[in-house]
Protein backbone atom coordinates (compact mmCIF):
# COMPACT_ATOMS: atom_id res chain seq x y z
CA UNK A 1 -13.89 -11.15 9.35
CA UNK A 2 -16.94 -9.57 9.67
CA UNK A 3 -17.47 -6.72 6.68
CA UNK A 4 -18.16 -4.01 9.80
CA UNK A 5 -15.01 -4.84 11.77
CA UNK A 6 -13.18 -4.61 8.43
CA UNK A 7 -14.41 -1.39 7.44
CA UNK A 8 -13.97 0.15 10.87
CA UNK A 9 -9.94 -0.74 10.34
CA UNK A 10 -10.02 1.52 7.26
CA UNK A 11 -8.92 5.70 8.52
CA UNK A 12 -11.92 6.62 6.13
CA UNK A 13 -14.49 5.74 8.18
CA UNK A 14 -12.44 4.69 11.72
CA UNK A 15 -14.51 7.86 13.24
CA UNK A 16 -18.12 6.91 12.36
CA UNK A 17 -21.00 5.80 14.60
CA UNK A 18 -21.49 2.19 14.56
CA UNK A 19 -24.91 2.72 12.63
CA UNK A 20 -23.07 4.83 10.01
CA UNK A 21 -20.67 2.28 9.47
CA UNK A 22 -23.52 -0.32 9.28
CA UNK A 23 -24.85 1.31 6.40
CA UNK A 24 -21.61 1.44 4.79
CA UNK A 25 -21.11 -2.35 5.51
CA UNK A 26 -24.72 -3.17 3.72
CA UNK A 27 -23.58 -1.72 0.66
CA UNK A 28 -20.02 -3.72 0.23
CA UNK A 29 -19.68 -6.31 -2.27
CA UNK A 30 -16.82 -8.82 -2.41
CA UNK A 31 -14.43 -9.62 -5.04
CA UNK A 32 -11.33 -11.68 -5.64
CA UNK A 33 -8.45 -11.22 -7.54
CA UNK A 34 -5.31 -13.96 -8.38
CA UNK A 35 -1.99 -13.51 -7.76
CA UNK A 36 -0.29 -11.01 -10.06
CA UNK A 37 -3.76 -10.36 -11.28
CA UNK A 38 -4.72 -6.53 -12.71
CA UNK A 39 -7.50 -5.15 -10.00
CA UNK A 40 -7.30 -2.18 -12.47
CA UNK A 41 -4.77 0.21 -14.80
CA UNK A 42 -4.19 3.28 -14.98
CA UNK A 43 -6.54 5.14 -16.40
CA UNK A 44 -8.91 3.14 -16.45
CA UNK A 45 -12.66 4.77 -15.22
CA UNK A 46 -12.54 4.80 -11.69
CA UNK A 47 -16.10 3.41 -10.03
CA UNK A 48 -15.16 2.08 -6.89
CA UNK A 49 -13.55 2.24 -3.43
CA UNK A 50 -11.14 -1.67 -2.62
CA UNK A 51 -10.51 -2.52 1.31
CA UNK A 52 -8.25 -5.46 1.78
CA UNK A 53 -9.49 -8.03 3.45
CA UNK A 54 -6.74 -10.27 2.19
CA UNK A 55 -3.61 -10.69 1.14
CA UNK A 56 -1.16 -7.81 -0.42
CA UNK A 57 -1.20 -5.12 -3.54
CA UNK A 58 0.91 -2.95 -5.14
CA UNK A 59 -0.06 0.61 -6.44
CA UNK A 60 2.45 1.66 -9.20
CA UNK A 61 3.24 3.96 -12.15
CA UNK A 62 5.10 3.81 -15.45
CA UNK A 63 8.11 6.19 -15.90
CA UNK A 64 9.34 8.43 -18.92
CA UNK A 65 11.39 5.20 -19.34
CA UNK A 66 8.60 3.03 -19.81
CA UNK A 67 9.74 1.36 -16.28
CA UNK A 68 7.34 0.29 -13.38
CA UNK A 69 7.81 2.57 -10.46
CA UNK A 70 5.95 1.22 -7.12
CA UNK A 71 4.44 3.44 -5.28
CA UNK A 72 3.29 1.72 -2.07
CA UNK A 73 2.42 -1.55 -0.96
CA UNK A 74 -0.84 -1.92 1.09
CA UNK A 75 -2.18 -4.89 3.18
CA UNK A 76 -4.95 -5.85 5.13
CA UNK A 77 -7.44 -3.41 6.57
CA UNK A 78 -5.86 -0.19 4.35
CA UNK A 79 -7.95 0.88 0.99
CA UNK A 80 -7.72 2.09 -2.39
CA UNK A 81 -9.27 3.94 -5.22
CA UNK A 82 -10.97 6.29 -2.79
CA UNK A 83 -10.28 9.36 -5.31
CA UNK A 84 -12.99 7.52 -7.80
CA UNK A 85 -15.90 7.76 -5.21
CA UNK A 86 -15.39 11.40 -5.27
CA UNK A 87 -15.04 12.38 -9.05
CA UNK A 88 -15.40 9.50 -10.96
CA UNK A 89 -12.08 9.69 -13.12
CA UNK A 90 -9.35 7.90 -14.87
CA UNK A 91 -7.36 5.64 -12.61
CA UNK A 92 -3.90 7.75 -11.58
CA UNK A 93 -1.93 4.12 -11.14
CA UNK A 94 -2.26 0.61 -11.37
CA UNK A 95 -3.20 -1.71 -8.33
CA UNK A 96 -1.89 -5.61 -9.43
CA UNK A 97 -2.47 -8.50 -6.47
CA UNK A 98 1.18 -9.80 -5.29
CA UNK A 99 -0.85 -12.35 -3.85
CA UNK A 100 -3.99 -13.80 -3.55
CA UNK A 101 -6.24 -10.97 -2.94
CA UNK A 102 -9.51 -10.81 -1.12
CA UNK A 103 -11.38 -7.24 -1.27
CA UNK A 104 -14.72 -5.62 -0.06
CA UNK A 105 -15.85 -2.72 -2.74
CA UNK A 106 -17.73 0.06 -2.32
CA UNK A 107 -19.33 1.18 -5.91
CA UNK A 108 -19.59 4.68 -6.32
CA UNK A 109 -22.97 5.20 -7.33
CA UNK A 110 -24.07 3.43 -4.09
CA UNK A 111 -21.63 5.57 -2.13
CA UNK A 112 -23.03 8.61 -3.82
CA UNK A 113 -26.65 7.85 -2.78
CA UNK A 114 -25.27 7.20 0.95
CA UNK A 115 -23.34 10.38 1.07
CA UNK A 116 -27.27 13.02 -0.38
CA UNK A 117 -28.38 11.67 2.70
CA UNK A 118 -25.06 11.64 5.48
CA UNK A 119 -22.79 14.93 4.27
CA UNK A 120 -20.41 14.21 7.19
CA UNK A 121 -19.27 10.85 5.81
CA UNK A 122 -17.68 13.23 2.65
CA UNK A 123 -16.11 15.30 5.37
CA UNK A 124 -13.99 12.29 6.52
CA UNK A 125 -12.96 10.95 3.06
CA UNK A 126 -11.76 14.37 2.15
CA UNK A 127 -9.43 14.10 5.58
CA UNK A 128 -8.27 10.59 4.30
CA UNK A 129 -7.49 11.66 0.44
CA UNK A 130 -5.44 14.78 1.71
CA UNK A 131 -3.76 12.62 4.17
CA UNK A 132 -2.68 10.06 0.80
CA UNK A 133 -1.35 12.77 -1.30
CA UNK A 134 0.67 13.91 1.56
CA UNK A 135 2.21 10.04 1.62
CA UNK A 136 2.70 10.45 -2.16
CA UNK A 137 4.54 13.82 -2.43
CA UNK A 138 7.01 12.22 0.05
CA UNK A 139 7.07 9.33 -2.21
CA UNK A 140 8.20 11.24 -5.01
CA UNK A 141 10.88 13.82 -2.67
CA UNK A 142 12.49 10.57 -1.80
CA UNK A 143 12.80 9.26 -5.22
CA UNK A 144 14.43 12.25 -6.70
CA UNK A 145 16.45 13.28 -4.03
CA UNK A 146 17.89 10.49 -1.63
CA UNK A 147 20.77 8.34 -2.63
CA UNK A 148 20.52 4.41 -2.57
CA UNK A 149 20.83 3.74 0.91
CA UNK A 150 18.56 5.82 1.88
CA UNK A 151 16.13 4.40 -0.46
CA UNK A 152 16.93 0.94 0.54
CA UNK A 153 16.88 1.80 4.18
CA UNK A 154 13.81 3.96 4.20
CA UNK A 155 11.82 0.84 2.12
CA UNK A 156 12.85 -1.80 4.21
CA UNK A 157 12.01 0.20 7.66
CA UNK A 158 8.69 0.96 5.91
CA UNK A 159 8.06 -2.32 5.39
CA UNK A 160 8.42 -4.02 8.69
CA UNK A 161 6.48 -0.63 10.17
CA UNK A 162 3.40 -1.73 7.85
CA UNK A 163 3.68 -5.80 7.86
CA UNK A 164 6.53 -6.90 10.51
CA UNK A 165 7.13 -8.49 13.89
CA UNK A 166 9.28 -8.57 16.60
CA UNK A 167 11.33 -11.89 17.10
CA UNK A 168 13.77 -12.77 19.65
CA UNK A 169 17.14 -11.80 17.25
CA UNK A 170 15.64 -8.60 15.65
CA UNK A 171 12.86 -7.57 13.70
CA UNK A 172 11.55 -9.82 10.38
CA UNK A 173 8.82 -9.26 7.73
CA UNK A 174 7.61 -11.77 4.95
CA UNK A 175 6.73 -10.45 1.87
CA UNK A 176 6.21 -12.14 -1.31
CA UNK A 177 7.65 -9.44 -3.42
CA UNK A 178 10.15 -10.08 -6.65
CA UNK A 179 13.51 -8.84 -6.28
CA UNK A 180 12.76 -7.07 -9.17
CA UNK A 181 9.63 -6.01 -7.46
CA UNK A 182 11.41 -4.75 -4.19
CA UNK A 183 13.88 -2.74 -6.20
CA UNK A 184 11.25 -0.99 -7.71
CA UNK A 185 9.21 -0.13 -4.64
CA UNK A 186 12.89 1.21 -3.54
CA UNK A 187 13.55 3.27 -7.10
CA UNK A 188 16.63 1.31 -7.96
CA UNK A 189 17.85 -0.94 -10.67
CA UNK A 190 17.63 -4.40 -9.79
CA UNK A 191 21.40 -4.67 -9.88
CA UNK A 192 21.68 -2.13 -7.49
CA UNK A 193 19.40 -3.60 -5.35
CA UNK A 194 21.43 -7.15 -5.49
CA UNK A 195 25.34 -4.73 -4.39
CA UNK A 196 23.10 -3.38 -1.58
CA UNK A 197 21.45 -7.00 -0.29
CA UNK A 198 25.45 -8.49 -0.16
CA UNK A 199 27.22 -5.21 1.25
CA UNK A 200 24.20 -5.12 4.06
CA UNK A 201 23.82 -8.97 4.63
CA UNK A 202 27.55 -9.25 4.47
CA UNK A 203 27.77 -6.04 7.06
CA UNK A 204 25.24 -8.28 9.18
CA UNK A 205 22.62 -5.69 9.20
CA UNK A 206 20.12 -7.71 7.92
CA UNK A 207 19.76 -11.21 6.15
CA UNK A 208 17.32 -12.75 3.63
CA UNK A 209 16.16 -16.07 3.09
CA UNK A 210 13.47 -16.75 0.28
CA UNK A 211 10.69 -14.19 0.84
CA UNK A 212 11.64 -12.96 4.37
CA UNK A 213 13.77 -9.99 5.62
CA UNK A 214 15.26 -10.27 8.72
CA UNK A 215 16.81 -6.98 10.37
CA UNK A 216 19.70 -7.49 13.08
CA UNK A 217 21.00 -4.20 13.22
CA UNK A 218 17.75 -1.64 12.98
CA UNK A 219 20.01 1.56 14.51
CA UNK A 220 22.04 0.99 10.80
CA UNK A 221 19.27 1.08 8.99
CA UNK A 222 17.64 4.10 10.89
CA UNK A 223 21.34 5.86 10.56
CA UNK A 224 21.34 5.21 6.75
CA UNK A 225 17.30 6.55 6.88
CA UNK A 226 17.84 10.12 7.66
């Protein structure tokens, strides 16, 4: 994929002129990361912007518990570590590749020197961070306040709204996430996670083989949502 089609998919810069986003384009570099491999910690110095060209990653955070708490998944086309182009600061979470990750990166001193001479690019990226910690707080509401099907409900639908497809018995999305993994995204113990998969696959709501979810009955799921 061509670096300007790519950077036109991320919300950060969907609105600029095709020259604007040229210059943006110019200054990209490109990086790869393994599977399960550290794109950066938390609190680490923050000196870049990542857009996924590739594959999947998970943002996520360590409890009072000491316990990883995921945050979001992202995929193709959406970006991270946009807060570091603007102040330069510690990390607030860690980004780890589920899978084999291809990224463009935008290094913040180059950004910087972009933005002295374009003010309205800072505009937009102000729009886009405001429109992330909105995501977040929700993030957090959910995990304090909803019970376990909710949780599970709300994660699954929010999956197949960011990565699935329509197929002729229902809705399906492949993801290469861990059970562990997927019960953290959700905020639930892993053994929780497991009584939910049987009482919902046994319920025929949904059914998973290997590292795909397959929804039959989305109106439950919805219901359980709300």
């Amino acid at each position: 994929m061509l670096k300007d089609s790519l950077v036109r998919k991320v919300s950060l810069f969907a609105d600029l002129l095709d020259s604007d986003l040229k210059l943006i384009a110019n200054i990209t570099l490109r990086r790869s990361f393994r599977k399960h491999e550290i794109v950066f910690h938390a609190n680490d110095a923050g000196t870049a912007l990542f857009i996924l060209q590739s594959g999947m990653v998970k943002i996520s955070i360590m409890d009072q518990n000491a316990r990883e708490v995921i945050l979001k998944l992202l995929y193709p086309g959406d970006f991270f570590g946009e807060m570091a182009l603007l102040d330069g600061k510690h990390r607030s979470a860690t980004v780890t590749a589920v899978d084999k990750v291809e990224a463009l990166v935008i290094e913040r001193e180059a950004f910087l020197r972009l933005l002295r001479s374009r003010s309205d690019l800072l505009m937009n990226m102000l729009l886009a961070v405001s429109r992330r910690l909105r995501q977040t707080d929700e993030k957090i509401r959910s995990l304090v306040f909803s019970d376990v099907y909710g949780k599970f409900a709300r994660t699954i639908l929010g999956l197949v709204h960011e990565n699935g497809e329509q197929g002729d018995d229902g809705l399906y999305v492949d993801t290469p996430l861990s059970r562990q993994e997927l019960a953290q995204l959700m905020g639930v113990t892993r053994q929780t996670l497991s009584k939910l998969l049987r009482e919902y696959q046994q319920s025929g709501v949904l059914k998973i083989t290997r590292q795909r979810i397959h929804i039959l009955d989305e109106a439950r799921l919805q219901k359980e949502a709300l």
